[in-house]
N, C-alpha and C. Protein backbone atom coordinates (compact mmCIF):
# COMPACT_ATOMS: atom_id res chain seq x y z
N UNK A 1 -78.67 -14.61 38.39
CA UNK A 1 -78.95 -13.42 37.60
C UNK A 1 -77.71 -12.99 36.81
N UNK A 2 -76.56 -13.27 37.61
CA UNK A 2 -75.44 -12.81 36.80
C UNK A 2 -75.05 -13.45 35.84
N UNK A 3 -75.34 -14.62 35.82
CA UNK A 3 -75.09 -15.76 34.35
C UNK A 3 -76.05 -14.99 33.46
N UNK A 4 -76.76 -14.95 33.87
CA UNK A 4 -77.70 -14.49 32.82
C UNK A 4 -76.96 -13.19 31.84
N UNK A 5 -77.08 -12.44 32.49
CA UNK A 5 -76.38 -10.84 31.86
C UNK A 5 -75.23 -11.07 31.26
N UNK A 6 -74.42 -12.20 31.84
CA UNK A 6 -73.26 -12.60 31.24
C UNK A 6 -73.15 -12.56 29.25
N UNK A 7 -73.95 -13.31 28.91
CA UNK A 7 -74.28 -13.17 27.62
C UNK A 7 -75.06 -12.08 26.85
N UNK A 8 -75.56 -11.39 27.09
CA UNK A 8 -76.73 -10.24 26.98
C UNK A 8 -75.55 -9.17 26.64
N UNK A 9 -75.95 -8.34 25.43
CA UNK A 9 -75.33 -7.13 25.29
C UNK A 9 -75.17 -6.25 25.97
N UNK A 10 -74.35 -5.53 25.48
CA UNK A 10 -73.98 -4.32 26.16
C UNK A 10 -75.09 -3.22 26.62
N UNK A 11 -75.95 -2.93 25.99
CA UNK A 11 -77.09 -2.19 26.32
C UNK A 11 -77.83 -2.71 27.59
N UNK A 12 -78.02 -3.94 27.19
CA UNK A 12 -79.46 -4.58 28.68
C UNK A 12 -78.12 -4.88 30.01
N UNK A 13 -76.99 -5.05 29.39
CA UNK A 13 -76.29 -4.54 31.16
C UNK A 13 -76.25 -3.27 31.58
N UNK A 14 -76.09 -2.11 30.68
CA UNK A 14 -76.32 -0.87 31.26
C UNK A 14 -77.85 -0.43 31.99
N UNK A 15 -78.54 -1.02 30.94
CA UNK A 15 -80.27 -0.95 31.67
C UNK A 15 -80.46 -1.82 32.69
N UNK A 16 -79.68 -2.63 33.21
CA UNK A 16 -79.67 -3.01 34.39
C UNK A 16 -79.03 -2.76 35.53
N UNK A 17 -77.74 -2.09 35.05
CA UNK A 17 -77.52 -1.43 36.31
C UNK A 17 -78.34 -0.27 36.38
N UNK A 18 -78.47 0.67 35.30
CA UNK A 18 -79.65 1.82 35.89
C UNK A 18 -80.60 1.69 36.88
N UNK A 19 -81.08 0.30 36.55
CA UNK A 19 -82.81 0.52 37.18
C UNK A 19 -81.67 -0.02 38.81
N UNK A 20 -80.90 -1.27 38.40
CA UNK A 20 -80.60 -1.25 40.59
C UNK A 20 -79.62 0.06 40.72
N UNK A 21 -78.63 0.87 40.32
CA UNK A 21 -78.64 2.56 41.02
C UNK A 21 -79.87 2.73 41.42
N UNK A 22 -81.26 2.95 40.58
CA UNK A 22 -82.53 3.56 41.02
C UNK A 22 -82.82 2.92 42.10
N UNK A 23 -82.90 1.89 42.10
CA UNK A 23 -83.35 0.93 43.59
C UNK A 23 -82.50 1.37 44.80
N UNK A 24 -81.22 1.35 44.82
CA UNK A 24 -80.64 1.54 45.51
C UNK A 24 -80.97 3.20 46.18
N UNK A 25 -80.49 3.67 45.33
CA UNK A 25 -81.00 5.17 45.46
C UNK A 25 -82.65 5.11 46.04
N UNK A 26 -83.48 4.50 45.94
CA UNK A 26 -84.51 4.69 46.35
C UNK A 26 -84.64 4.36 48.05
N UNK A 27 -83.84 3.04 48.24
CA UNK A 27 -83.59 2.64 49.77
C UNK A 27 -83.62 3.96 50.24
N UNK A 28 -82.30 4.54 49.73
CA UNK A 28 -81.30 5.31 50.49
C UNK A 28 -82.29 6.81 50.74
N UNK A 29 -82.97 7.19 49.84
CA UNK A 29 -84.02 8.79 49.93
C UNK A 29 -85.15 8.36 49.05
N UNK A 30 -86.18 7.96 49.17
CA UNK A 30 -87.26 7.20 47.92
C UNK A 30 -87.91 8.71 47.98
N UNK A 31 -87.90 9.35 48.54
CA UNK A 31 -88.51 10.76 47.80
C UNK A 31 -87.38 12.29 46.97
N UNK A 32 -86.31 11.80 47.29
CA UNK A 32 -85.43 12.61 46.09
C UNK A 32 -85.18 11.52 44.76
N UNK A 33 -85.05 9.94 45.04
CA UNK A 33 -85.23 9.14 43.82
C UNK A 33 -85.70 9.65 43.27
N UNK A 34 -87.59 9.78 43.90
CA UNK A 34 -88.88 10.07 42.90
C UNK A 34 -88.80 11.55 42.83
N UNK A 35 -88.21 12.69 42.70
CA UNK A 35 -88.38 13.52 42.42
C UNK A 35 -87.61 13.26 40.89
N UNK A 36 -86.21 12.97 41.30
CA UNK A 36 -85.20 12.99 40.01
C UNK A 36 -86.23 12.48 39.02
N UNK A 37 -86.43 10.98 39.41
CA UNK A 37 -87.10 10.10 38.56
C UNK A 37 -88.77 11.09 37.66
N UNK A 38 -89.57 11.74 38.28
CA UNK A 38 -90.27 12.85 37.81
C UNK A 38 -90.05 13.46 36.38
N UNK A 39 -88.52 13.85 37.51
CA UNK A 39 -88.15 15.59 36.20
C UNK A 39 -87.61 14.99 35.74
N UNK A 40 -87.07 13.43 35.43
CA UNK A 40 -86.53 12.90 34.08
C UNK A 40 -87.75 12.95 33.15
N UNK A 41 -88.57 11.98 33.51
CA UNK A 41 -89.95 11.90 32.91
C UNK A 41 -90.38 12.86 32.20
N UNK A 42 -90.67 14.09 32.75
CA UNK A 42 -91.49 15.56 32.74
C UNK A 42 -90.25 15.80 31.56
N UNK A 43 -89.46 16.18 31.55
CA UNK A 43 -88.20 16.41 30.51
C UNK A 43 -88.58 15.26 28.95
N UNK A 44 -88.65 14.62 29.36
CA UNK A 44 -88.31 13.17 28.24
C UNK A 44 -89.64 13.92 27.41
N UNK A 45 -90.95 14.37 27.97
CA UNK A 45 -92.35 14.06 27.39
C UNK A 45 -92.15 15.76 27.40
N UNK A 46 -91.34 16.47 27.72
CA UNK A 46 -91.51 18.12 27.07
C UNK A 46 -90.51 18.29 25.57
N UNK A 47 -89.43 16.64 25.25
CA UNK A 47 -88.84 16.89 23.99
C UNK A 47 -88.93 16.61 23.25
N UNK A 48 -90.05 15.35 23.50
CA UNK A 48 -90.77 13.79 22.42
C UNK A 48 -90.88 15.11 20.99
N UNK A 49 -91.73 15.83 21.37
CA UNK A 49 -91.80 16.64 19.70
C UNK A 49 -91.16 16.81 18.47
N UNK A 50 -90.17 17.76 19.65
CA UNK A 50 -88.35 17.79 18.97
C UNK A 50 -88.07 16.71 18.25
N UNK A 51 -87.54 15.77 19.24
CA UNK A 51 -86.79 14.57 19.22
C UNK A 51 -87.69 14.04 17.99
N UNK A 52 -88.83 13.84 17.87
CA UNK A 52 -89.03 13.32 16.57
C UNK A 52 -89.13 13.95 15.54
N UNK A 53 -89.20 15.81 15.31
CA UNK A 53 -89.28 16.34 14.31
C UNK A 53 -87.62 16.38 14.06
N UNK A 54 -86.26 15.99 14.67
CA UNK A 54 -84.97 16.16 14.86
C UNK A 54 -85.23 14.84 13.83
N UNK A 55 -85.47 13.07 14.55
CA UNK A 55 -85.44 12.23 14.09
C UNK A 55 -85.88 12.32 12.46
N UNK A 56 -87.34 12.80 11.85
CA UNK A 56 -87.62 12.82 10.66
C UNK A 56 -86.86 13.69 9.78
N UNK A 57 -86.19 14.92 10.33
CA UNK A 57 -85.39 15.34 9.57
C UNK A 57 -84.15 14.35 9.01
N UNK A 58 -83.72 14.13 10.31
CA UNK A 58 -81.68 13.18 9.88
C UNK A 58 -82.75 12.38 8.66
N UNK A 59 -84.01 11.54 9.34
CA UNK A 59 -83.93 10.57 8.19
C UNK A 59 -84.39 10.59 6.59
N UNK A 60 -84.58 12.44 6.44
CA UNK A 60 -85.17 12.63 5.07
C UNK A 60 -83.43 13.42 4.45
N UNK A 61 -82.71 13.90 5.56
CA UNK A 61 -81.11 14.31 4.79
C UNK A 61 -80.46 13.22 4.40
N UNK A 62 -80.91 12.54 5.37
CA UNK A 62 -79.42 11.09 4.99
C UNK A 62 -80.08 10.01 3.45
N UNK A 63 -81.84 10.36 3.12
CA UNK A 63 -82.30 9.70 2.37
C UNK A 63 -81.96 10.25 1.12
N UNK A 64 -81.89 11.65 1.01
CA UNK A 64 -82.07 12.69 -0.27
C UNK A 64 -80.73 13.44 -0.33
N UNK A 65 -80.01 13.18 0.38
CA UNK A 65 -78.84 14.18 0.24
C UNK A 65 -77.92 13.20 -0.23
N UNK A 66 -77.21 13.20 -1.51
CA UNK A 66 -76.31 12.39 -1.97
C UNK A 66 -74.76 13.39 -2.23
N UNK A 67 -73.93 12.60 -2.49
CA UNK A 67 -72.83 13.77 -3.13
C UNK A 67 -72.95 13.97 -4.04
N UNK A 68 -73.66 13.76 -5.39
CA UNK A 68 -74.35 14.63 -6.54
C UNK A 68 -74.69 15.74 -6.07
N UNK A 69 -75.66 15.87 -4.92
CA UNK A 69 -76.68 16.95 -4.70
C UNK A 69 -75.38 18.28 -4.42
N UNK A 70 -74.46 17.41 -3.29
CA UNK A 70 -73.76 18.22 -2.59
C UNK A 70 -72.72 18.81 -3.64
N UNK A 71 -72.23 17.89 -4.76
CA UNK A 71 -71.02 18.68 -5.59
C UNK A 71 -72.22 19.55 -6.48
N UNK A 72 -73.10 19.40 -7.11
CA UNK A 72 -74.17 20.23 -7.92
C UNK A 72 -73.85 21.61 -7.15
N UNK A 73 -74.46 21.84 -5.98
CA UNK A 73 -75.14 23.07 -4.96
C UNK A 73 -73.42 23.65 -5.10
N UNK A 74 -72.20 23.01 -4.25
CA UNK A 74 -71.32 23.47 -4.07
C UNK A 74 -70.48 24.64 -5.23
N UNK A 75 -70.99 23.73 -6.10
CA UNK A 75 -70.07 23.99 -7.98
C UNK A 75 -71.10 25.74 -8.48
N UNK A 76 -71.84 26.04 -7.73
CA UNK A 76 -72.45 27.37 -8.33
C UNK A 76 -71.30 28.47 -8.14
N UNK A 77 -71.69 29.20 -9.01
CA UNK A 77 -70.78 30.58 -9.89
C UNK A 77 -70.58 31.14 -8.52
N UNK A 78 -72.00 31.37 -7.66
CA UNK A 78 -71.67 32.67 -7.00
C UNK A 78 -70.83 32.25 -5.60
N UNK A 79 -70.02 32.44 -4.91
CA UNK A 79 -69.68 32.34 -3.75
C UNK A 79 -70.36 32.41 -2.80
N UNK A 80 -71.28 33.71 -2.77
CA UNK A 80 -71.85 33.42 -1.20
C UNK A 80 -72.79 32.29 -1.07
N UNK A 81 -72.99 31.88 -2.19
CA UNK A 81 -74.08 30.43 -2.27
C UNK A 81 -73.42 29.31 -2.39
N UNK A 82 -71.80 29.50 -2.97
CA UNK A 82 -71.13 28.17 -2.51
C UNK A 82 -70.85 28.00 -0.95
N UNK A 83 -70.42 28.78 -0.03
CA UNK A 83 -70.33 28.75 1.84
C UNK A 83 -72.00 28.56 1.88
N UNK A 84 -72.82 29.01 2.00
CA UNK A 84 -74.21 28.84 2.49
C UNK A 84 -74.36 27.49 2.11
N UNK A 85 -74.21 26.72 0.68
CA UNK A 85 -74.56 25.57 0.48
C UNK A 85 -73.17 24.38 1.90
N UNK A 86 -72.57 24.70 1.18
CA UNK A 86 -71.55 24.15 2.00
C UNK A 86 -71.79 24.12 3.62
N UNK A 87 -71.82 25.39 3.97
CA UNK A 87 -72.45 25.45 5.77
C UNK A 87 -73.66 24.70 6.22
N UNK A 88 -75.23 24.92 5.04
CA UNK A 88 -75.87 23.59 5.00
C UNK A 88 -75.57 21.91 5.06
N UNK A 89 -75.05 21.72 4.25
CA UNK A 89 -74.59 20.44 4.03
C UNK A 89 -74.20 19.98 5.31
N UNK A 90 -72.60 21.26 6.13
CA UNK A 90 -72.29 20.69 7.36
C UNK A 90 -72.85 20.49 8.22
N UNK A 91 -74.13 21.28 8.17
CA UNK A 91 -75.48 21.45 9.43
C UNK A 91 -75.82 19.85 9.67
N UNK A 92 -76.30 19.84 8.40
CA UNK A 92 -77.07 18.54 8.37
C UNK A 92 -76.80 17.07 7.51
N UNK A 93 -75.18 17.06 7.61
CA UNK A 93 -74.71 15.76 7.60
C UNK A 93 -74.18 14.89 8.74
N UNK A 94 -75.23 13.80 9.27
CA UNK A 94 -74.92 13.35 10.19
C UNK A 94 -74.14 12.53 10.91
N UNK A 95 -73.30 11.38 10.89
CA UNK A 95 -72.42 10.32 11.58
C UNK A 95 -70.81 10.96 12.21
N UNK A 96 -70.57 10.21 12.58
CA UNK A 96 -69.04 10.10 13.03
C UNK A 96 -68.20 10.95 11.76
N UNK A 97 -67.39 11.90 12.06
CA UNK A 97 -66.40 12.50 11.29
C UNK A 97 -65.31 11.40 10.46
N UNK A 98 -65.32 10.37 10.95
CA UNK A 98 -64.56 8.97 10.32
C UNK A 98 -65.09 8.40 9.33
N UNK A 99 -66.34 8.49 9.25
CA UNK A 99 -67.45 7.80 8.08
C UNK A 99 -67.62 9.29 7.33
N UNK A 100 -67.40 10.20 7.80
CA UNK A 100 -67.80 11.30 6.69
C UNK A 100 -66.48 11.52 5.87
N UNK A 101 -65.12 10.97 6.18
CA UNK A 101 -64.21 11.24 5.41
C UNK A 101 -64.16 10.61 3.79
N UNK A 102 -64.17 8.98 4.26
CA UNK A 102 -64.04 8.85 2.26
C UNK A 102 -65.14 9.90 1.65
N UNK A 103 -66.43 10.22 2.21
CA UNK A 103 -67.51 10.85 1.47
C UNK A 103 -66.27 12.22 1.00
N UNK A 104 -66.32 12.46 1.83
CA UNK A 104 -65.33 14.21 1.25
C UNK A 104 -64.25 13.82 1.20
N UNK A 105 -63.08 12.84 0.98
CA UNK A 105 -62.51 12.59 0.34
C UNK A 105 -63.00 12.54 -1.68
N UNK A 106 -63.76 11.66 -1.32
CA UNK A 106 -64.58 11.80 -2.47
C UNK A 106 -65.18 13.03 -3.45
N UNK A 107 -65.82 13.74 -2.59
CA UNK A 107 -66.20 15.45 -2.89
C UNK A 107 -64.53 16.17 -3.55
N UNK A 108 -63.31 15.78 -2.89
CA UNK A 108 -62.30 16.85 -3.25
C UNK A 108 -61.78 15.73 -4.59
N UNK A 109 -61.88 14.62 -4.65
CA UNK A 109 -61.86 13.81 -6.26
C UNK A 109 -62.50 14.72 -7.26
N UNK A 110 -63.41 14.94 -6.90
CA UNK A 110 -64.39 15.57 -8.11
C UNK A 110 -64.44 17.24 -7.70
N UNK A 111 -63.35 17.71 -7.01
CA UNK A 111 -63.23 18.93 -7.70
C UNK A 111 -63.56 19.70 -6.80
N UNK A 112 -64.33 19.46 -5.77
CA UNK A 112 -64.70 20.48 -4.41
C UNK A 112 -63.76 21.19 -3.68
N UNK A 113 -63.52 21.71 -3.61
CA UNK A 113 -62.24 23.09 -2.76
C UNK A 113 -61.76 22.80 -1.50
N UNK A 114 -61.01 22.66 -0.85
CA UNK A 114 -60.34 22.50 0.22
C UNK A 114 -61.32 23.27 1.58
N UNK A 115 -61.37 24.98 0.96
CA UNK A 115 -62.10 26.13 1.87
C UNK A 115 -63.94 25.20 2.10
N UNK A 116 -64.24 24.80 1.19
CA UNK A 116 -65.82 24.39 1.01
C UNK A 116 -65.87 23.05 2.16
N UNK A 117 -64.84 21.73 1.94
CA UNK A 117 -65.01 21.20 2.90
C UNK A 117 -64.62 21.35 4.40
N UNK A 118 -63.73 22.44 4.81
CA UNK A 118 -63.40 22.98 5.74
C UNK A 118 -64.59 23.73 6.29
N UNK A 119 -65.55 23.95 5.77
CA UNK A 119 -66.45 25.04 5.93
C UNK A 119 -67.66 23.62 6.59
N UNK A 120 -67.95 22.84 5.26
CA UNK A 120 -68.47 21.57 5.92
C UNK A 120 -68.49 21.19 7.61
N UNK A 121 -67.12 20.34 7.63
CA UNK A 121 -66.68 20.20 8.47
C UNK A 121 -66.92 20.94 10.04
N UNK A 122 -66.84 21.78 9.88
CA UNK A 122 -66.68 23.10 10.97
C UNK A 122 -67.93 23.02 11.17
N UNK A 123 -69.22 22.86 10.60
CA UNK A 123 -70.85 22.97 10.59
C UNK A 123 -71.01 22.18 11.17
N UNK A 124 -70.57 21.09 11.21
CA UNK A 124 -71.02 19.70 11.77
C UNK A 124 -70.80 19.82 13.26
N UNK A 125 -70.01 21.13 13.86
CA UNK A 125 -70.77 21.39 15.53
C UNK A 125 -72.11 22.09 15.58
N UNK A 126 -72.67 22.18 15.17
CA UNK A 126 -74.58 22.69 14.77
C UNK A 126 -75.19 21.45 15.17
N UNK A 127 -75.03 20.82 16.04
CA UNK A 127 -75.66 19.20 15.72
C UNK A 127 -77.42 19.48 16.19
N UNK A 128 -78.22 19.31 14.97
CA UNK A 128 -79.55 19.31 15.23
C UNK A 128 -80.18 18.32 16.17
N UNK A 129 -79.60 17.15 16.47
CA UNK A 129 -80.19 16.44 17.79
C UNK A 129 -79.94 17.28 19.40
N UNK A 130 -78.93 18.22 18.92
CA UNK A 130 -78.44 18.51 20.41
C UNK A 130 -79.25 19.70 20.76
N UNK A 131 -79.68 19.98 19.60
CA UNK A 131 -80.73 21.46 19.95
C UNK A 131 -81.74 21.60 20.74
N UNK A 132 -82.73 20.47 21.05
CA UNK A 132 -83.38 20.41 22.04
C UNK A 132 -83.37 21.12 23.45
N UNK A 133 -82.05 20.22 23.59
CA UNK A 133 -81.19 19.92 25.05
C UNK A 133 -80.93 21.68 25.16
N UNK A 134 -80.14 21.90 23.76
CA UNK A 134 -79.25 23.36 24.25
C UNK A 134 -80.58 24.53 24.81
N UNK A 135 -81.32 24.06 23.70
CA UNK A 135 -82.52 25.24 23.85
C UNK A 135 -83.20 25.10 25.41
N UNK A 136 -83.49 23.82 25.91
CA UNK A 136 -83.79 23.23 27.60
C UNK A 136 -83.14 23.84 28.22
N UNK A 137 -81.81 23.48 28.61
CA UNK A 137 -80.76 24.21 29.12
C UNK A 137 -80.20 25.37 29.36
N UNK A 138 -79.81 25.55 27.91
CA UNK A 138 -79.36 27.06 27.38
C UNK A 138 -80.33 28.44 27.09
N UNK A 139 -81.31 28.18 27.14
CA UNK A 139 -82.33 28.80 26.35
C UNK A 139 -82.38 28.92 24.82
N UNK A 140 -83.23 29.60 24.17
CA UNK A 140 -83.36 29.98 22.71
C UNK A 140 -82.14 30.85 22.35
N UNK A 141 -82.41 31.81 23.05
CA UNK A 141 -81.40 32.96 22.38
C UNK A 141 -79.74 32.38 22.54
N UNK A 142 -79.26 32.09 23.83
CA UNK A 142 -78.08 31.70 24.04
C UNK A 142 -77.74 30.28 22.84
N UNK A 143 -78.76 29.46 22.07
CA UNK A 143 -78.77 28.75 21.37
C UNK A 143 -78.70 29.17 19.77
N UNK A 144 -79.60 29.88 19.15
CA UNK A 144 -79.49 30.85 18.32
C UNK A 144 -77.63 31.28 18.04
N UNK A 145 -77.63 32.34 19.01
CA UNK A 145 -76.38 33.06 19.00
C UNK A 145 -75.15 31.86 18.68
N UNK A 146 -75.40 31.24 19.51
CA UNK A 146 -73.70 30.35 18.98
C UNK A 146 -74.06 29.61 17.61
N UNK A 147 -75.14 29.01 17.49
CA UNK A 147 -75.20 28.32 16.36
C UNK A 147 -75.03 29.43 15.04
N UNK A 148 -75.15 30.64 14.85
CA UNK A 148 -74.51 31.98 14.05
C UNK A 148 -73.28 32.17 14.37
N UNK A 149 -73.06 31.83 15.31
CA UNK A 149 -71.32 32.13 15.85
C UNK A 149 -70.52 30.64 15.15
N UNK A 150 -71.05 29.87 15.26
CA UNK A 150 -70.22 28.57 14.98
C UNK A 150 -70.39 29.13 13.01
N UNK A 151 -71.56 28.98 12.43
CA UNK A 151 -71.97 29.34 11.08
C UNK A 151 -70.60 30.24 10.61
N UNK A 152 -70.65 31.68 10.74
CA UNK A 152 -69.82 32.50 10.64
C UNK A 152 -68.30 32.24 10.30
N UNK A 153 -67.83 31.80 11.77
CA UNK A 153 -66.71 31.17 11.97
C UNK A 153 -66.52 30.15 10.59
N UNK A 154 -67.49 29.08 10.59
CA UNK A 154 -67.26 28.46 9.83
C UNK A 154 -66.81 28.72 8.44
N UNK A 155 -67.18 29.73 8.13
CA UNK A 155 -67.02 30.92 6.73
C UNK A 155 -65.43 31.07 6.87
N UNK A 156 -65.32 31.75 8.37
CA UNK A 156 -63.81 32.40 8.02
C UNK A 156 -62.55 31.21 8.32
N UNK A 157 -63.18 29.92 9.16
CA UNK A 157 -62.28 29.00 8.64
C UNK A 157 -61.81 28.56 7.20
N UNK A 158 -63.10 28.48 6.61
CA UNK A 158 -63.08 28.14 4.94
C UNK A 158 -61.86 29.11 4.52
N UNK A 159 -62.12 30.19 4.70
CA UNK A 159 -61.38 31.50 3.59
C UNK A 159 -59.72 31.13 4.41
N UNK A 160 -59.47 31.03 5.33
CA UNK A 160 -58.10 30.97 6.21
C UNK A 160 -58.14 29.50 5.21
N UNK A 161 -58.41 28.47 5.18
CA UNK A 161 -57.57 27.07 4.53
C UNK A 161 -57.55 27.51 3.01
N UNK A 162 -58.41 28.32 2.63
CA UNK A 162 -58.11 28.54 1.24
C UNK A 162 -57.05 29.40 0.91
N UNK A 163 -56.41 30.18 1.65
CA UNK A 163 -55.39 31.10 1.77
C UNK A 163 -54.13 29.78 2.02
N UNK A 164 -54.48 29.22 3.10
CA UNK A 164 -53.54 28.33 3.78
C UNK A 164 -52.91 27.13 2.39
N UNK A 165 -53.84 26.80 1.82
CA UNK A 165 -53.56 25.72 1.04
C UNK A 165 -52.99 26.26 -0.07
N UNK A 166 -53.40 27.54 -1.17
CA UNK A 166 -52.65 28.16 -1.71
C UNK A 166 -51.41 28.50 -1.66
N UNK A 167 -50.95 29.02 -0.35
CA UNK A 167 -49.49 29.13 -0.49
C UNK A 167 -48.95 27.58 0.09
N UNK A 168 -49.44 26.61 0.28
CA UNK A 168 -48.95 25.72 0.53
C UNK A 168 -48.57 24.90 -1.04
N UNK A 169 -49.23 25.11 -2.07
CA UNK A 169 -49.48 24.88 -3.16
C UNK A 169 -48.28 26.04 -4.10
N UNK A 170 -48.12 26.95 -4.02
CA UNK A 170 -47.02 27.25 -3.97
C UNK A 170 -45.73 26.75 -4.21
N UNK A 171 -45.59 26.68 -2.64
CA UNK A 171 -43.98 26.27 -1.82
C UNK A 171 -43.99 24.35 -2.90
């Protein structure tokens, strides 16, 4: 068996040790196994909804949201609609902060503000896959509240780097 796995990715060795923990664990109490094993289940099939109205979203932002869209929205006259656009964007731009850099590297080429991608940035703890979980866990309201608390914040980070970079610009 172990030759086998030997070659096999990284994934189907983790799914194989899962299921022997479960075995094992089952020797050891087969009725707290099968409880855990249950309220995994019962959990998995109370988020399927979510999880796929979460899934169709990432995959209609990541299809339609280009950096056109994002320097267009950003570049408006009024301010409170440049942070709102900007705090959007951070909501719901999804990958690794490493792959989002040339993109906003890119954005401050063409003119986007230091405060706007800071504001970005800072959004991108809103993570819409994790909302499920928080709302399971956390409840609604305790979920709500920080995700306005992180939003906010995110505002007054923007305005602090735009202060910050100015007098840095300056000196």
């Amino acid at each position: 068996m172990f030759k086998y796995l030997k070659n096999q990715p990284f994934r189907i060795k983790f799914l194989v040790f899962v299921i022997v923990l479960y075995l094992i664990a089952m020797v050891l109490d087969f009725d707290y196994t099968l409880e855990a094993f249950v309220n995994t289940f019962v959990l998995f099939v109370k988020i399927i909804p979510i999880l796929i109205f979460v899934f169709v979203l990432n995959f209609l932002v990541n299809q339609y949201l280009k950096i056109e869209t994002i320097k267009k929205h950003i570049g408006e006259k009024n301010k409170f609609l440049q942070y709102f656009y900007a705090a959007l964007f951070g909501i719901f731009i999804s990958g690794a902060p490493y792959l989002l850099y040339p993109m906003l590297g890119d954005l401050k080429r063409k003119g986007v503000r230091d405060d706007f991608i800071a504001v970005m940035l800072f959004n991108r703890n809103v993570k819409i896959p994790f909302i499920p979980v928080m709302i399971y866990y956390f409840g609604l309201a305790y979920t709500v509240i920080i995700s306005i608390l992180i939003i906010a914040f995110s505002v007054l980070n923007g305005l602090l780097v735009s202060i910050l970079v100015v007098e840095k610009n300056r000196n």
